[in-house]
C-alpha atoms as a PDB file:
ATOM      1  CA  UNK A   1     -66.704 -42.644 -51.019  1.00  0.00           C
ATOM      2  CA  UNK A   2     -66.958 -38.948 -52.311  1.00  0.00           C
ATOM      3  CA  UNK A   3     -66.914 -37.654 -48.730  1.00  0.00           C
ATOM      4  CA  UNK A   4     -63.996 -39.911 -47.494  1.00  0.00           C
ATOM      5  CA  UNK A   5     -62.123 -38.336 -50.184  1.00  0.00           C
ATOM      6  CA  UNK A   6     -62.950 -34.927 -49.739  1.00  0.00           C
ATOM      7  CA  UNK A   7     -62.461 -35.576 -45.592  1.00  0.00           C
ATOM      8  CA  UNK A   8     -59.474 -36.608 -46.199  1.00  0.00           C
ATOM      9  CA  UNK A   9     -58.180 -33.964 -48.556  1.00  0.00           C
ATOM     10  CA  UNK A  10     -59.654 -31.446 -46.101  1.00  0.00           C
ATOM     11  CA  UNK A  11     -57.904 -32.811 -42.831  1.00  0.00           C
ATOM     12  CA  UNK A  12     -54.807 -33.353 -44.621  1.00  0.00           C
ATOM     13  CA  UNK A  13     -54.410 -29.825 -45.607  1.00  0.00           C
ATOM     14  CA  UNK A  14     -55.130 -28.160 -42.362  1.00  0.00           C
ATOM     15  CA  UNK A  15     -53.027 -30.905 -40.886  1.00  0.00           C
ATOM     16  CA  UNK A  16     -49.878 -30.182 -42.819  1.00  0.00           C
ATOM     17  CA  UNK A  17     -50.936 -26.083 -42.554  1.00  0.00           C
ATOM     18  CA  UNK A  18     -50.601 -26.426 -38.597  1.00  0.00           C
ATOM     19  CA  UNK A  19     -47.269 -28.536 -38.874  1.00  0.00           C
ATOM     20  CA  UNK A  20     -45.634 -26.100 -41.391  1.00  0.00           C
ATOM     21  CA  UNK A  21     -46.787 -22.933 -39.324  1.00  0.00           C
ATOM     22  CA  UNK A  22     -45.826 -24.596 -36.364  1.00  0.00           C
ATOM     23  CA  UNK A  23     -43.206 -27.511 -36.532  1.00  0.00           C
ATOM     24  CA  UNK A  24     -45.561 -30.053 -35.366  1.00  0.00           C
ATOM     25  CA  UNK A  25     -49.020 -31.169 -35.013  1.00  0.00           C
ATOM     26  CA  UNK A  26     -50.793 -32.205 -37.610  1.00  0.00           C
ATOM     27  CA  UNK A  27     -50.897 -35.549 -35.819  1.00  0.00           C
ATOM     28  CA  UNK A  28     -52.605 -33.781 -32.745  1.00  0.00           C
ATOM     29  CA  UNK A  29     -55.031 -32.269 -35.399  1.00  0.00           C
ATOM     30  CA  UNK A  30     -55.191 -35.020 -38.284  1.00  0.00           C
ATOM     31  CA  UNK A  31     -55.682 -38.457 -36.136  1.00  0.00           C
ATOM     32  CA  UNK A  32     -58.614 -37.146 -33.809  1.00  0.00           C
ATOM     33  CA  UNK A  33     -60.314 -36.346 -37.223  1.00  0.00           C
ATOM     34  CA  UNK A  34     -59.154 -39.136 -39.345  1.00  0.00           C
ATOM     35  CA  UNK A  35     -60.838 -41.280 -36.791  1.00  0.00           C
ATOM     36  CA  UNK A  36     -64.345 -39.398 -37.366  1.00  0.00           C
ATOM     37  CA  UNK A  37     -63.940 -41.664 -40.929  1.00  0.00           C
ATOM     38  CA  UNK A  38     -61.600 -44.349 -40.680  1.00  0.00           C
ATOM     39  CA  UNK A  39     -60.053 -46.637 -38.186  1.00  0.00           C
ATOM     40  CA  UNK A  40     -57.467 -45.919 -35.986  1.00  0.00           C
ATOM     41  CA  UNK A  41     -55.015 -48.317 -37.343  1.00  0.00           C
ATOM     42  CA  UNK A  42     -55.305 -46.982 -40.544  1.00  0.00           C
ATOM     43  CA  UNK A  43     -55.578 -43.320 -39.107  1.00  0.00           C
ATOM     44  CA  UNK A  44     -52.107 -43.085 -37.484  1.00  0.00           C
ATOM     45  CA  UNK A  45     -50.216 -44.909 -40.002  1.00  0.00           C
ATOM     46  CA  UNK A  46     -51.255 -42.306 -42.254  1.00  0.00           C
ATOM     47  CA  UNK A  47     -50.650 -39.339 -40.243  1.00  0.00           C
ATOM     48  CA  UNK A  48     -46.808 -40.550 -39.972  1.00  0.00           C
ATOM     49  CA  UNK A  49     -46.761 -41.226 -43.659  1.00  0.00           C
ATOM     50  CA  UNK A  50     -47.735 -37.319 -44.021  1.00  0.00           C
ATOM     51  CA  UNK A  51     -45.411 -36.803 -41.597  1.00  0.00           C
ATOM     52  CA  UNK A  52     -42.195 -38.454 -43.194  1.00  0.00           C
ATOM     53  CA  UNK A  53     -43.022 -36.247 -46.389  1.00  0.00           C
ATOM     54  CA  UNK A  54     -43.141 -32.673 -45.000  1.00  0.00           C
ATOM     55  CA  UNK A  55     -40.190 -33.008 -42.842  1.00  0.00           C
ATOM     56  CA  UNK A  56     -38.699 -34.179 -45.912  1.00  0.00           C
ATOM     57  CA  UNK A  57     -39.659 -30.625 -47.874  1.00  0.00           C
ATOM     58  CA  UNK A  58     -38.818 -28.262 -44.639  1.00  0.00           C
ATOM     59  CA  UNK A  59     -35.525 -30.003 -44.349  1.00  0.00           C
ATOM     60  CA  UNK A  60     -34.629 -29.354 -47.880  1.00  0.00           C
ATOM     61  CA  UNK A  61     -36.191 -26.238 -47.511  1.00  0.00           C
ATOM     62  CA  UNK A  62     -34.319 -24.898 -44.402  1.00  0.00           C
ATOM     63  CA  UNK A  63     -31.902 -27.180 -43.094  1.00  0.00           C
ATOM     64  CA  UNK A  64     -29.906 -24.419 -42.180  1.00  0.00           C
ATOM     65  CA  UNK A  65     -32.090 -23.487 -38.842  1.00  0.00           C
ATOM     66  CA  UNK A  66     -31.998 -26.918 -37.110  1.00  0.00           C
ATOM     67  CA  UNK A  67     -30.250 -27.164 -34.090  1.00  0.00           C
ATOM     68  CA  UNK A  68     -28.248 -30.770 -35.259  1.00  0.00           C
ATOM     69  CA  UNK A  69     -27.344 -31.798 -31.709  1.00  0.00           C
ATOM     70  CA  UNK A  70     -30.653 -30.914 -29.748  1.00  0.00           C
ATOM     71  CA  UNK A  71     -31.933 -32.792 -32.757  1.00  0.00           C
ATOM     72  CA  UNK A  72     -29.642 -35.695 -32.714  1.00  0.00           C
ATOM     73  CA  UNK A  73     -30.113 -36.591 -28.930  1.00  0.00           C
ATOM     74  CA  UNK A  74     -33.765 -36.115 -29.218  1.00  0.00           C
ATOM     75  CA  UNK A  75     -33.973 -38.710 -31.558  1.00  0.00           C
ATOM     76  CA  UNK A  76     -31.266 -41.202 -29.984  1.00  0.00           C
ATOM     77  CA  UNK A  77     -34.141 -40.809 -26.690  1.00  0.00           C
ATOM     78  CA  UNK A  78     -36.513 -41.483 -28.266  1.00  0.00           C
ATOM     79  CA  UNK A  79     -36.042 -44.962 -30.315  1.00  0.00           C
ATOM     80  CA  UNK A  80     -36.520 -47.144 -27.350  1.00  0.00           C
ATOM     81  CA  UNK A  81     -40.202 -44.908 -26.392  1.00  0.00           C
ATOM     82  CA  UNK A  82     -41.408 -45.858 -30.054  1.00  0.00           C
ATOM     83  CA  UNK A  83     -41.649 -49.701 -29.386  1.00  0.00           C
ATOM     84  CA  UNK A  84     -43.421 -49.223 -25.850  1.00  0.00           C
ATOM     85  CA  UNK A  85     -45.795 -46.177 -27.751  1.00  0.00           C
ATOM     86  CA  UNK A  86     -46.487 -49.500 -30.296  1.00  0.00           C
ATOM     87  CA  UNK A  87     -47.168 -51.760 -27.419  1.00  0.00           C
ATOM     88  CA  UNK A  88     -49.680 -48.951 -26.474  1.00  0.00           C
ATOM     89  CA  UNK A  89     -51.234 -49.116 -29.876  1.00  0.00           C
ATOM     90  CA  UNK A  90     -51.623 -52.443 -30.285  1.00  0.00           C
ATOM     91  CA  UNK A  91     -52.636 -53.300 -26.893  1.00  0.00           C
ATOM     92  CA  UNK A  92     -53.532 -50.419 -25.051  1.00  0.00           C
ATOM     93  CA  UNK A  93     -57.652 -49.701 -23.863  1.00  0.00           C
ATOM     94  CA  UNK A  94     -57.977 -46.908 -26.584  1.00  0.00           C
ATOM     95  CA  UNK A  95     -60.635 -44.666 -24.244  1.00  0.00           C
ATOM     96  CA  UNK A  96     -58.355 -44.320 -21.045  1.00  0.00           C
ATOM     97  CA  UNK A  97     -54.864 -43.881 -22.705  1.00  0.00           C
ATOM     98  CA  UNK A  98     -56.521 -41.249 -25.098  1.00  0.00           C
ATOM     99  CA  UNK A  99     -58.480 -39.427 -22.228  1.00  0.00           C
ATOM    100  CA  UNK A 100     -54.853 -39.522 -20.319  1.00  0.00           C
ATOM    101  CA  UNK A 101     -52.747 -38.335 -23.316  1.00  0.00           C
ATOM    102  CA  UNK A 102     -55.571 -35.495 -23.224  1.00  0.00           C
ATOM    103  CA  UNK A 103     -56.044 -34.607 -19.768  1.00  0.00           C
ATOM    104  CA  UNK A 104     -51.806 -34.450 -19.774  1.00  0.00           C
ATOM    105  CA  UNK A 105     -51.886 -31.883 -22.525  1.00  0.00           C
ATOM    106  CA  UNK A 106     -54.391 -29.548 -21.534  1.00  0.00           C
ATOM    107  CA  UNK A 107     -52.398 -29.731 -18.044  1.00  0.00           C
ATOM    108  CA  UNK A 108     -49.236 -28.600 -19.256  1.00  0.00           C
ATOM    109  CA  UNK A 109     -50.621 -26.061 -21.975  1.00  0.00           C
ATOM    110  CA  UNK A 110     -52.220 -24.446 -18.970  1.00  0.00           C
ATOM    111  CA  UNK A 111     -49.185 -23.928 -17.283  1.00  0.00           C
ATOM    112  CA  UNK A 112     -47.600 -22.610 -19.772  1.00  0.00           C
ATOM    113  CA  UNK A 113     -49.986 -20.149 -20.819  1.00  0.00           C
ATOM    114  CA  UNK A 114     -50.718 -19.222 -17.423  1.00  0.00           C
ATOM    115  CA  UNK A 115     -47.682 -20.389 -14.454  1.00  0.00           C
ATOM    116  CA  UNK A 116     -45.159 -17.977 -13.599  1.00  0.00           C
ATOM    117  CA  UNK A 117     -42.156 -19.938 -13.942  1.00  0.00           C
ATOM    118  CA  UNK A 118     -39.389 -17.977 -16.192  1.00  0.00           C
ATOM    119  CA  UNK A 119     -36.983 -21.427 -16.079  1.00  0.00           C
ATOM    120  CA  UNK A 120     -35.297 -21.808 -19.456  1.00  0.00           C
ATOM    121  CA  UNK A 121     -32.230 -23.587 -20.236  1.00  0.00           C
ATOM    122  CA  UNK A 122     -29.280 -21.560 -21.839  1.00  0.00           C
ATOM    123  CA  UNK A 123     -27.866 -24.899 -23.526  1.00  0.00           C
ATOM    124  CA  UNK A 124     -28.601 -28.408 -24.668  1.00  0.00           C
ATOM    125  CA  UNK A 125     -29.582 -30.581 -20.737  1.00  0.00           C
ATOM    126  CA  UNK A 126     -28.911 -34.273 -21.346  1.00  0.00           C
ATOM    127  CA  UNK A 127     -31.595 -35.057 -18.803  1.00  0.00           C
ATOM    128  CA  UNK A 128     -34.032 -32.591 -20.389  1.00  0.00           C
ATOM    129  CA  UNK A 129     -33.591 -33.881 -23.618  1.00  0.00           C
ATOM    130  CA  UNK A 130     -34.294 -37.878 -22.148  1.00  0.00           C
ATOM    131  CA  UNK A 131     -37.151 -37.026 -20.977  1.00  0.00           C
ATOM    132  CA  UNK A 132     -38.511 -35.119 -23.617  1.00  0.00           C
ATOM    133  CA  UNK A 133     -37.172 -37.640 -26.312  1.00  0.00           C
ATOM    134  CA  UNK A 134     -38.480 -40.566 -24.340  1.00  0.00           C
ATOM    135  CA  UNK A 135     -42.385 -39.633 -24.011  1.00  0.00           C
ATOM    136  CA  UNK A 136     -41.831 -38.199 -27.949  1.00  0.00           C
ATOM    137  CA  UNK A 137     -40.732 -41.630 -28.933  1.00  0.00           C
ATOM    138  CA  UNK A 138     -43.468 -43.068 -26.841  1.00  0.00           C
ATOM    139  CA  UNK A 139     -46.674 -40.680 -28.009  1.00  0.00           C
ATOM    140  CA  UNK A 140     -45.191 -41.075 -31.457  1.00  0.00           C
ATOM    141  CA  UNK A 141     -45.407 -44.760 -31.394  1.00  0.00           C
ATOM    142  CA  UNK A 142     -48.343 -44.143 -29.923  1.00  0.00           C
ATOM    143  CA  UNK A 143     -50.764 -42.163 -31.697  1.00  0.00           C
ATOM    144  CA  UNK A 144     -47.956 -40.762 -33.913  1.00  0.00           C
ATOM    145  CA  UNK A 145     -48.537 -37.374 -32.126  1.00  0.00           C
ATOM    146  CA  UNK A 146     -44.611 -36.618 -31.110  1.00  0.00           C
ATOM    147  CA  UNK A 147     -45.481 -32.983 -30.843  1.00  0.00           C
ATOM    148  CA  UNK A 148     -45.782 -32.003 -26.990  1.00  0.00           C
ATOM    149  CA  UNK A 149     -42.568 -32.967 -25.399  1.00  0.00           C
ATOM    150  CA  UNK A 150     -40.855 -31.635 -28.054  1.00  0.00           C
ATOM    151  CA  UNK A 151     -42.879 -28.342 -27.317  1.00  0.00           C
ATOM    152  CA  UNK A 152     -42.136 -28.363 -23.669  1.00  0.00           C
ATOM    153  CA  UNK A 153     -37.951 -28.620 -24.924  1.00  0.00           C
ATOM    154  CA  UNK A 154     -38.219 -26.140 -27.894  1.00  0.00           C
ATOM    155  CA  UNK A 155     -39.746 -23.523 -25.290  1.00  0.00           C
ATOM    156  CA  UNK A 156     -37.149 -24.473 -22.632  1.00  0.00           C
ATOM    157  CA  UNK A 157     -34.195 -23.880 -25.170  1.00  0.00           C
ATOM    158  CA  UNK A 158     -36.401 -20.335 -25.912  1.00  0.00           C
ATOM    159  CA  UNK A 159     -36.073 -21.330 -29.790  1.00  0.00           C
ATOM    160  CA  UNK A 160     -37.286 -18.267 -31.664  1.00  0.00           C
ATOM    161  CA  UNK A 161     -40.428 -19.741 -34.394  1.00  0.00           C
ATOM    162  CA  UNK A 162     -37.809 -20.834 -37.485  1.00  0.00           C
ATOM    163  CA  UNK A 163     -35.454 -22.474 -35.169  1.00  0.00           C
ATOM    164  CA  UNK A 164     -38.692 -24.436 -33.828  1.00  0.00           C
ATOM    165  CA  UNK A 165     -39.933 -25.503 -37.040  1.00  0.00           C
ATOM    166  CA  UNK A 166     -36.475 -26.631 -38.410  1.00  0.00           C
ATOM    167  CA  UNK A 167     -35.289 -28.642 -35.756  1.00  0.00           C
ATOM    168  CA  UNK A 168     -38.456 -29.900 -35.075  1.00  0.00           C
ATOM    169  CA  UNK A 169     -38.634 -31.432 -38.949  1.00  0.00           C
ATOM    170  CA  UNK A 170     -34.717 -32.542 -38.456  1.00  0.00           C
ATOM    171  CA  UNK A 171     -36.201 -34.282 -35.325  1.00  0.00           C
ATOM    172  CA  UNK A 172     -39.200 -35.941 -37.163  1.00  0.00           C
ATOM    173  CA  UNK A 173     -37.847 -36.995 -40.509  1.00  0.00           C
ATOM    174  CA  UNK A 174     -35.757 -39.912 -38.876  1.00  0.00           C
ATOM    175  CA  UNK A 175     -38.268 -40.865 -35.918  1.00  0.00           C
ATOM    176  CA  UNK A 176     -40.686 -40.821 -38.153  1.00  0.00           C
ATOM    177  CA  UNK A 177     -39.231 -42.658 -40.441  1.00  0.00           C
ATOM    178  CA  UNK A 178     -38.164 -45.336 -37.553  1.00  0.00           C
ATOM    179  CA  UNK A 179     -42.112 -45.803 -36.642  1.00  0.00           C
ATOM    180  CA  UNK A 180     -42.934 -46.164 -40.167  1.00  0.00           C
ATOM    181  CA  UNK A 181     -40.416 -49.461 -40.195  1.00  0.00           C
ATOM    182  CA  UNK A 182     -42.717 -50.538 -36.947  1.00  0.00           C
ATOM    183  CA  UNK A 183     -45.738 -49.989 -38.878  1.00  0.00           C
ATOM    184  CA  UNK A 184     -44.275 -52.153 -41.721  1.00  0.00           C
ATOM    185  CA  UNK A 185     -43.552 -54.844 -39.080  1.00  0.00           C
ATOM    186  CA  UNK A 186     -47.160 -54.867 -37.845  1.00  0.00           C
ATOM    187  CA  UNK A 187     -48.547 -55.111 -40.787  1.00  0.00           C
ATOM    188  CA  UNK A 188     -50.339 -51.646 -40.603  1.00  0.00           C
ATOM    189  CA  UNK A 189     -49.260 -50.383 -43.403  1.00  0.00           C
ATOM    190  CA  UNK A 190     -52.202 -52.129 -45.495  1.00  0.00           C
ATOM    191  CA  UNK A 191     -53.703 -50.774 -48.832  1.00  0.00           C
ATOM    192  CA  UNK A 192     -56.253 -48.695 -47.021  1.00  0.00           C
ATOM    193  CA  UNK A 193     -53.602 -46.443 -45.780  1.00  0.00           C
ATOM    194  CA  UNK A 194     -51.700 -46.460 -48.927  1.00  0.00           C
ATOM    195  CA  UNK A 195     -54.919 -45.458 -50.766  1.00  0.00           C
ATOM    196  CA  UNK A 196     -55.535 -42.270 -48.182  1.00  0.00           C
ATOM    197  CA  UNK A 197     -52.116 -41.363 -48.485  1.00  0.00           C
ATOM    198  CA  UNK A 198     -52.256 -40.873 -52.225  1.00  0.00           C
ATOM    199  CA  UNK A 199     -55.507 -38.682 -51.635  1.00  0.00           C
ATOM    200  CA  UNK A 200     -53.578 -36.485 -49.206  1.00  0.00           C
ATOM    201  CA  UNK A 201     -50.995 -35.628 -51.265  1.00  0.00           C
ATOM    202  CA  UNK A 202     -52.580 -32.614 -53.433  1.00  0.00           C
ATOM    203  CA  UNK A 203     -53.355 -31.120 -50.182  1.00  0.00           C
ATOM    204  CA  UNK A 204     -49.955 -31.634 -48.492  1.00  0.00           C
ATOM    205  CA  UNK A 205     -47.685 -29.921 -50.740  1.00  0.00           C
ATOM    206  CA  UNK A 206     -49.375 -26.553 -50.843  1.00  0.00           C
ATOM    207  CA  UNK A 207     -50.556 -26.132 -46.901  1.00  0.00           C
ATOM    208  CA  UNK A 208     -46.692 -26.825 -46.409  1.00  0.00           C
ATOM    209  CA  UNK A 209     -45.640 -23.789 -48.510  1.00  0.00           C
ATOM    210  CA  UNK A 210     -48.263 -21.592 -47.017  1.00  0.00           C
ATOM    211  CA  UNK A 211     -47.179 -22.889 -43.789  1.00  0.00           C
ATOM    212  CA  UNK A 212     -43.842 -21.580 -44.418  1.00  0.00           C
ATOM    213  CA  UNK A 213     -44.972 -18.236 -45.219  1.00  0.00           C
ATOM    214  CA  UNK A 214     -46.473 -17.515 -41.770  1.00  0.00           C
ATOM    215  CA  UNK A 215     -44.080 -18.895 -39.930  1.00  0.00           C
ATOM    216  CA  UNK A 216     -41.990 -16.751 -40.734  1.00  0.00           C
ATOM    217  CA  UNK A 217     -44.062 -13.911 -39.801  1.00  0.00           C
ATOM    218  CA  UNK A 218     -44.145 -15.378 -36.158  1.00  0.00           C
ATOM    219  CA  UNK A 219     -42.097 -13.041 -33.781  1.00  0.00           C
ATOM    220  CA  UNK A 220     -41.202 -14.222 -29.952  1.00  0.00           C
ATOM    221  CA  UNK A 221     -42.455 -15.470 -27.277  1.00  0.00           C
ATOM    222  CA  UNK A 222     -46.556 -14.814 -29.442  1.00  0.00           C
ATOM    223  CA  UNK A 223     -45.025 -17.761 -31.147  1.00  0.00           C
ATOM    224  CA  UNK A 224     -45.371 -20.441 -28.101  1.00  0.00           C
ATOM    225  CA  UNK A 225     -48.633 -18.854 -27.164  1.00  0.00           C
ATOM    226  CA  UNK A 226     -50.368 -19.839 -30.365  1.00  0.00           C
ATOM    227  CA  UNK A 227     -48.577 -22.805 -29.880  1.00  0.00           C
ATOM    228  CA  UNK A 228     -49.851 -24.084 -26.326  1.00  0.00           C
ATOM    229  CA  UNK A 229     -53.555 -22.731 -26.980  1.00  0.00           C
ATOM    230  CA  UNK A 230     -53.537 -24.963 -29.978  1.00  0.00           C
ATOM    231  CA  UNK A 231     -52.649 -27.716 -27.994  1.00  0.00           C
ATOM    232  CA  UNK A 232     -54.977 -26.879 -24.989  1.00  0.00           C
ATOM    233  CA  UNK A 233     -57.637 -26.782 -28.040  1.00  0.00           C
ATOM    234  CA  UNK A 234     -56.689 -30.414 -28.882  1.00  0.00           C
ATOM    235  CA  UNK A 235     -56.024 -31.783 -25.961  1.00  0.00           C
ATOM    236  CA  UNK A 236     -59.934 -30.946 -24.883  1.00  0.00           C
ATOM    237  CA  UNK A 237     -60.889 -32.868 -28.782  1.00  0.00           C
ATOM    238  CA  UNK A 238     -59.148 -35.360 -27.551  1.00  0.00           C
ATOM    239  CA  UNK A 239     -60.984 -36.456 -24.919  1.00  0.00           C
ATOM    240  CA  UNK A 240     -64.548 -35.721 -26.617  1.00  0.00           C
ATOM    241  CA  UNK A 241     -63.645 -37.607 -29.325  1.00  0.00           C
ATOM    242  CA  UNK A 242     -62.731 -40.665 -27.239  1.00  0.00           C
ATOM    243  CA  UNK A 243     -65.827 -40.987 -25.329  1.00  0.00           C
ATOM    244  CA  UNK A 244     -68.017 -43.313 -26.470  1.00  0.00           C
ATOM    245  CA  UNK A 245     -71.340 -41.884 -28.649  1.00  0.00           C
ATOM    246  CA  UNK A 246     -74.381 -43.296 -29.061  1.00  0.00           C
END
């Protein structure tokens, strides 16, 4: 029991560290290692749960940075992906639609880092914003890991690193708070998750502080470098970890 608790405490800090620095992914970091202790249904739950509560602080903190309608039509996308990212979840062979999620994301984070292309968009792209809202919704209702979509549109728009992490959190407060009401309709929202979610919360509120703190000392186009090498990093963990051991 004493390691579960200090696993969790551990995982939720960097967790939250990696979505204050960033805007996003302590999903892509805290369910691969959640799993290493607890089930996967109890796992995600959590992560959104975290999730709802630091969006919740950044917005408070710096509301002022989001971008309200990139925001507001990334959400309105992605409501009808969170049902189909449930269906996924509850349904879903675990080992081939984790192995896909992570052979998708080490794909795109290596053309990123690495491809040529200088495309951006100078303004808001309905069609842009569909798509990336869509697969958020679905990956969020998912594995509650939102993050890479929303990425690939935050690098498009060329949002320097505060406009990233504030729109991001404007983003995730309310979709997050929509898959939570899924979770509550599944009944996955049980006293396990409850319980790990109370252990989490000395380590949240500090790591999202720090988190603060460096990103604001995050200049340019560095910024979505760190960004896509973390999620080539987890994007490879996400694959070992879903291959059976033993």
């Amino acid at each position: 029991m004493t390691t579960l608790v200090i696993s969790i405490f551990i995982i939720s800090f960097l967790a939250t560290l990696v979505r204050s620095t960033f805007g996003f992914g302590e999903s892509l970091v805290a369910v691969p290692l959640f799993c290493l202790f607890i089930p996967i249904n109890v796992a995600v739950p959590l992560s959104v749960l975290i999730s709802v509560l630091v969006a919740l602080v950044v917005v408070a903190q710096d509301y002022r940075q989001i971008e309200m309608n990139s925001a507001k039509w990334l959400i309105l996308f992605a409501i009808p992906g969170i049902p189909l990212g449930l269906l996924i979840l509850t349904y879903g062979n675990e080992l081939w639609v984790k192995t896909g999620l992570g052979l998708l994301i080490i794909a795109y984070s290596l053309y990123a880092l690495f491809g040529k292309s200088a495309f951006r968009l100078e303004k808001d792209s309905r069609v842009w914003l569909f798509i990336c809202g869509l697969f958020s919704g679905i990956l969020g209702g998912a594995f509650g890991i939102n993050g890479p979509p929303l990425v690939v549109y935050g690098n498009l728009r060329n949002w320097d690193a505060k406009t990233f992490r504030a729109t991001l959190q404007g983003y995730f407060l309310p979709a997050s708070l929509i898959g939570l009401i899924g979770y509550l309709s599944k009944g996955l929202i049980t006293r396990d998750v409850i319980i790990d979610f109370l252990i989490s919360l000395p380590a949240v509120f500090p790591a999202v502080f720090l988190g603060r703190y460096l990103n604001h000392r995050l200049k340019g186009q560095s910024f979505f470098k760190y960004v896509y090498a973390g999620l080539l990093l987890i994007g490879v963990l996400l694959i070992v970890l879903s291959v059976p051991h033993g």
